[in-house]
C-alpha atoms as a PDB file:
ATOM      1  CA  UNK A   1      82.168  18.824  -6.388  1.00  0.00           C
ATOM      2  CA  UNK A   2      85.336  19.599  -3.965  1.00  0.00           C
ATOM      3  CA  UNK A   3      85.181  23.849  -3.372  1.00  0.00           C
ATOM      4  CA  UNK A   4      88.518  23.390  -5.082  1.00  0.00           C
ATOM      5  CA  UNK A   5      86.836  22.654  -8.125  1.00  0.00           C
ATOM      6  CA  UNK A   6      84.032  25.226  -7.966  1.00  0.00           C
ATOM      7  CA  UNK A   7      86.396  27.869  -7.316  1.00  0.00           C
ATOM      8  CA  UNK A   8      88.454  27.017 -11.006  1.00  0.00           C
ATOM      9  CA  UNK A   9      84.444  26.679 -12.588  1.00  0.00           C
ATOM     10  CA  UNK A  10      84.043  30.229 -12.022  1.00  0.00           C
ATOM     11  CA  UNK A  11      86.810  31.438 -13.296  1.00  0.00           C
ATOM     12  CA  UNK A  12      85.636  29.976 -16.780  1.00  0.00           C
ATOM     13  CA  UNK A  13      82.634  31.612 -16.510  1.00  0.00           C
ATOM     14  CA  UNK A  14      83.528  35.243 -16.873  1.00  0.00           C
ATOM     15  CA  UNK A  15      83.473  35.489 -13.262  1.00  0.00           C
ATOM     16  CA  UNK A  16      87.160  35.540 -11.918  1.00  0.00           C
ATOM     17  CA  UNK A  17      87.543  33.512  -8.462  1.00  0.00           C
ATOM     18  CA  UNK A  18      88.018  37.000  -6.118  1.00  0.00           C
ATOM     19  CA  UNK A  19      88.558  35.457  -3.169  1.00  0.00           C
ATOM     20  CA  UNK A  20      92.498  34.843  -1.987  1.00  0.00           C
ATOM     21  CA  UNK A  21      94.834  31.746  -3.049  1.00  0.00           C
ATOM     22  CA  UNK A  22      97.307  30.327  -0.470  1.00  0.00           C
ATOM     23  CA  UNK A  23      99.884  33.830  -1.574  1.00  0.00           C
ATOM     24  CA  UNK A  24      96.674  35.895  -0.041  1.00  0.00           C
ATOM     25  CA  UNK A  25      96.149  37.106  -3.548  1.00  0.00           C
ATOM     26  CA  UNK A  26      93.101  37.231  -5.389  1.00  0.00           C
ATOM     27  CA  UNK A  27      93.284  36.282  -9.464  1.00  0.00           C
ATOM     28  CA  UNK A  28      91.891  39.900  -9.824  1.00  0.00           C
ATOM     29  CA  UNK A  29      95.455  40.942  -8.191  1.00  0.00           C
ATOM     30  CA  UNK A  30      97.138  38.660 -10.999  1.00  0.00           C
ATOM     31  CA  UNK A  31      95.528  40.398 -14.073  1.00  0.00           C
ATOM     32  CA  UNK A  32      97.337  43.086 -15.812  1.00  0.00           C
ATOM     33  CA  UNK A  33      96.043  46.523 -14.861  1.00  0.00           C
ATOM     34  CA  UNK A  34      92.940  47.433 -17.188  1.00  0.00           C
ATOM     35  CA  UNK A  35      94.039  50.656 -17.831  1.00  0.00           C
ATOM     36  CA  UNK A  36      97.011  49.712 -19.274  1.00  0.00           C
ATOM     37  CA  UNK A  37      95.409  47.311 -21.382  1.00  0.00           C
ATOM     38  CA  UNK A  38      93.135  49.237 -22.523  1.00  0.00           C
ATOM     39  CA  UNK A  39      95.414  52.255 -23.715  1.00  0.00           C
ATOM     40  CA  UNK A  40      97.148  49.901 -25.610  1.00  0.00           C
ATOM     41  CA  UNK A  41      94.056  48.528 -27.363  1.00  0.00           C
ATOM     42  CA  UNK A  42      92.651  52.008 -28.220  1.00  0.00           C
ATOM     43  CA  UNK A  43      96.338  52.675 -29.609  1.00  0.00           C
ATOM     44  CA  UNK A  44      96.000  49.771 -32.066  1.00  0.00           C
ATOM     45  CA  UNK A  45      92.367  51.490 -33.720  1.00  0.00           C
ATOM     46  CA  UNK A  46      91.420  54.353 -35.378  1.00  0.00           C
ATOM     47  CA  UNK A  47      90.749  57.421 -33.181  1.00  0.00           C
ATOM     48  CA  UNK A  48      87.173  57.518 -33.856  1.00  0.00           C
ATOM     49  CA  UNK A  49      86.711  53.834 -32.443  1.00  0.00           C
ATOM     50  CA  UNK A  50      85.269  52.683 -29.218  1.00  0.00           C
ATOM     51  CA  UNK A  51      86.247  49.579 -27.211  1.00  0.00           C
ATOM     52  CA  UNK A  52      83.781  48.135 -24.348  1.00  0.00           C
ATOM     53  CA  UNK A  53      84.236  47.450 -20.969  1.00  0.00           C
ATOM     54  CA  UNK A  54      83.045  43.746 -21.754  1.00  0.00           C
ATOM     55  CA  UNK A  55      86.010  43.608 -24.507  1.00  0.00           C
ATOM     56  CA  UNK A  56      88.674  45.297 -22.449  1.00  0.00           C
ATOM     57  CA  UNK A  57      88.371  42.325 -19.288  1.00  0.00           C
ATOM     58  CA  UNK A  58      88.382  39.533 -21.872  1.00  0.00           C
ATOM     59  CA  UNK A  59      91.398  41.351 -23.674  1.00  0.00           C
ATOM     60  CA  UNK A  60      92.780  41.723 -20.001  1.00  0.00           C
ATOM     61  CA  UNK A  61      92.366  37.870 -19.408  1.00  0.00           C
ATOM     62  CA  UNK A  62      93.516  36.739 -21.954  1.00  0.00           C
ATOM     63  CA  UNK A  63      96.973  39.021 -22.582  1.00  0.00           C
ATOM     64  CA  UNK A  64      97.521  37.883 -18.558  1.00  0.00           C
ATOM     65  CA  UNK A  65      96.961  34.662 -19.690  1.00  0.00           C
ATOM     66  CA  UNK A  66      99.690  34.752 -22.402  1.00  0.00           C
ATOM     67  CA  UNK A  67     102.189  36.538 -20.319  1.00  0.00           C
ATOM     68  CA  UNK A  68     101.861  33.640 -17.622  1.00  0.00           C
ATOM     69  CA  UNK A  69     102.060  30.956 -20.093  1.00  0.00           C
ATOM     70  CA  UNK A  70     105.029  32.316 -21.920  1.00  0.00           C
ATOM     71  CA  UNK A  71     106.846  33.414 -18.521  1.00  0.00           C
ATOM     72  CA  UNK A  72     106.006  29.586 -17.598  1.00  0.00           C
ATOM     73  CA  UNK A  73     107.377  28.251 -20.817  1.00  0.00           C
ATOM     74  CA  UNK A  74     110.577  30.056 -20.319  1.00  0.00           C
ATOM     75  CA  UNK A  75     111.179  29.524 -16.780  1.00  0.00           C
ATOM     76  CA  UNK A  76     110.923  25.544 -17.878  1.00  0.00           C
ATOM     77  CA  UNK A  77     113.993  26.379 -19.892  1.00  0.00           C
ATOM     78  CA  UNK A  78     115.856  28.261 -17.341  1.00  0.00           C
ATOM     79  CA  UNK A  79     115.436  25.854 -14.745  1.00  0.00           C
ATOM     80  CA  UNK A  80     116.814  22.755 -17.442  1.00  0.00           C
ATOM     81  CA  UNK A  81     120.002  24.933 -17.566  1.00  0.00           C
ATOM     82  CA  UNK A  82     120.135  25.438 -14.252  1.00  0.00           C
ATOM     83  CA  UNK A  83     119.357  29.047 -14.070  1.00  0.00           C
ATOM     84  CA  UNK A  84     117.189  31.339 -11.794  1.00  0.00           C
ATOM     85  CA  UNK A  85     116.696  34.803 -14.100  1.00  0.00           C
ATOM     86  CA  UNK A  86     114.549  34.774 -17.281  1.00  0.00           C
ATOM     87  CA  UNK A  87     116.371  36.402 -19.882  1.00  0.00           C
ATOM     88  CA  UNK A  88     115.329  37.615 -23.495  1.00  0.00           C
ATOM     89  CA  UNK A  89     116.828  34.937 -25.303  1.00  0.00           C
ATOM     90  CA  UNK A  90     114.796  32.696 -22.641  1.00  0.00           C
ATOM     91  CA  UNK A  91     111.356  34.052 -23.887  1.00  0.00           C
ATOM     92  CA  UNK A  92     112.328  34.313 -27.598  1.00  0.00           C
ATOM     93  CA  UNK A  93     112.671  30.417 -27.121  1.00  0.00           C
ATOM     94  CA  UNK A  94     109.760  29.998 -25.338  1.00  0.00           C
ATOM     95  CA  UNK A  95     107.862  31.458 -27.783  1.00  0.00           C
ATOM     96  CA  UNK A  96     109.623  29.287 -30.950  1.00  0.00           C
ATOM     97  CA  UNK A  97     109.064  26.283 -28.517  1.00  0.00           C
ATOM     98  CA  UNK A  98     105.095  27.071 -28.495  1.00  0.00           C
ATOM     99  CA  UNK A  99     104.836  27.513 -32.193  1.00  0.00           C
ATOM    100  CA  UNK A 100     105.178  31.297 -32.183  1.00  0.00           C
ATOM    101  CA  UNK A 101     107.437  31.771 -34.616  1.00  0.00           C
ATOM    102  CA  UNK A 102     106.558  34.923 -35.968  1.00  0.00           C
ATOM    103  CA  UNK A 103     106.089  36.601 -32.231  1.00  0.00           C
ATOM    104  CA  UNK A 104     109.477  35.553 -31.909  1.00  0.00           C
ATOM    105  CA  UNK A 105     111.196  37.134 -35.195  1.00  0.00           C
ATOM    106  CA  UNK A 106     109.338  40.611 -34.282  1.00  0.00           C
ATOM    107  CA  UNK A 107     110.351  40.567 -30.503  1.00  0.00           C
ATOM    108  CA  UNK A 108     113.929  39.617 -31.489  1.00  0.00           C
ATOM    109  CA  UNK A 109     114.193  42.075 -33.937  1.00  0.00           C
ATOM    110  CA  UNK A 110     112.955  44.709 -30.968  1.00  0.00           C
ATOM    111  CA  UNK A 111     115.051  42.914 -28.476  1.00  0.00           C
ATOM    112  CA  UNK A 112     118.053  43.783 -30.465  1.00  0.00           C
ATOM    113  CA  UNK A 113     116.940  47.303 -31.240  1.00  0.00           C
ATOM    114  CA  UNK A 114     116.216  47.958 -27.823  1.00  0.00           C
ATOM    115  CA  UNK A 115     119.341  46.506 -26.668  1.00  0.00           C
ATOM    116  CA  UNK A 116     121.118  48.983 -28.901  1.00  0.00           C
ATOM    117  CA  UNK A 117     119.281  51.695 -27.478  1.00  0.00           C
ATOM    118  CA  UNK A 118     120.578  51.151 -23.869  1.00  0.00           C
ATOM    119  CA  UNK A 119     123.724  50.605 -24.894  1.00  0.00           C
ATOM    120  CA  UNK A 120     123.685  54.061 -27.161  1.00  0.00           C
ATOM    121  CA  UNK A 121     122.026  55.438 -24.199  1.00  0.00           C
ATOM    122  CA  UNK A 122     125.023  54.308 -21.344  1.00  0.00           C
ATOM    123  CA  UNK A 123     127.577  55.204 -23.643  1.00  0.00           C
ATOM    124  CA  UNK A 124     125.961  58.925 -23.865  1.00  0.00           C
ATOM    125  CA  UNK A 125     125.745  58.672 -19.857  1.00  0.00           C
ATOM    126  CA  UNK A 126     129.288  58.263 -19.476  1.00  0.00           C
ATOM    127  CA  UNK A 127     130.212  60.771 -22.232  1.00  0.00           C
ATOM    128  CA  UNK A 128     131.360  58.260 -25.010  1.00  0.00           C
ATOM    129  CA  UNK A 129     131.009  58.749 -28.486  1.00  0.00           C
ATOM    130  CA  UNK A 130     127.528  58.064 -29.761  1.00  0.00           C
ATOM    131  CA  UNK A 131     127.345  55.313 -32.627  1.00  0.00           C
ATOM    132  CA  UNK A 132     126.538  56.591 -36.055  1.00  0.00           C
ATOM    133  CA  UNK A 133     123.031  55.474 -37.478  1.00  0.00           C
ATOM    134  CA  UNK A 134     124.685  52.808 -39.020  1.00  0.00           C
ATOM    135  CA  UNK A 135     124.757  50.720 -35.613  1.00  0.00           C
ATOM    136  CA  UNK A 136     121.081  51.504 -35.100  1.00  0.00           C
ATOM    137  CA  UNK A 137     120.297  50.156 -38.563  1.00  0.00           C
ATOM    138  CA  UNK A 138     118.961  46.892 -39.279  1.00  0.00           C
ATOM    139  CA  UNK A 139     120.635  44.586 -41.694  1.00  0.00           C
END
């Protein structure tokens, strides 16, 4: 076995491959930060639940996981067109291309209610009327 191939063994072994890649970066440098993870899994429990250390690195693997494959996905589509910057639109087809549907309907639905936000929000900046709550409203 090639130390290529030991070094992508460990990493499916619950011990991440620490040691740098040809970027001088470890894999521990690619995961999402653990404390930002884990805020946002004790925000989706009931205050009197716990969550271990054990379940907050797999939760951090894997959500790092999904970002990279989805990012991947949707820089596959940019690239066809000919394009350098991954867009919304770019990620809400990624995820429709992978056969996530419904991740897709709730992020567009935020997409376009975040959109609206900035948009309320520049308008405010540069002392335009605000919309009414109509525009905020989904149809």
């Amino acid at each position: 076995m090639s130390d290529q191939d030991s070094d992508h063994t460990n990493q499916f072994v619950g011990e991440p491959n620490q040691g740098p890649n040809a970027q001088g970066m470890s894999e521990l440098d690619l995961l999402l930060p653990l404390a930002n993870v884990a805020r946002l899994m004790k925000n989706a429990i009931p205050e009197n639940a716990k969550v271990s250390k054990e379940a907050k690195e797999c939760m951090q693997e894997c959500v790092t996981e999904f970002v990279a494959f989805v990012t991947s996905e949707s820089a596959e589509i940019c690239l066809g067109e000919k394009r350098k910057t991954i867009n919304g639109q770019d990620v809400l087809h990624a995820l429709t291309s992978l056969g996530m549907e419904n991740y897709a309907e709730v992020l567009k639905i935020y997409l376009a209610k975040y959109r609206m936000f900035v948009n309320a929000k520049e308008r405010d900046e540069h002392g335009e009327e605000m919309p009414d709550d109509s525009e905020l409203r989904e149809d």
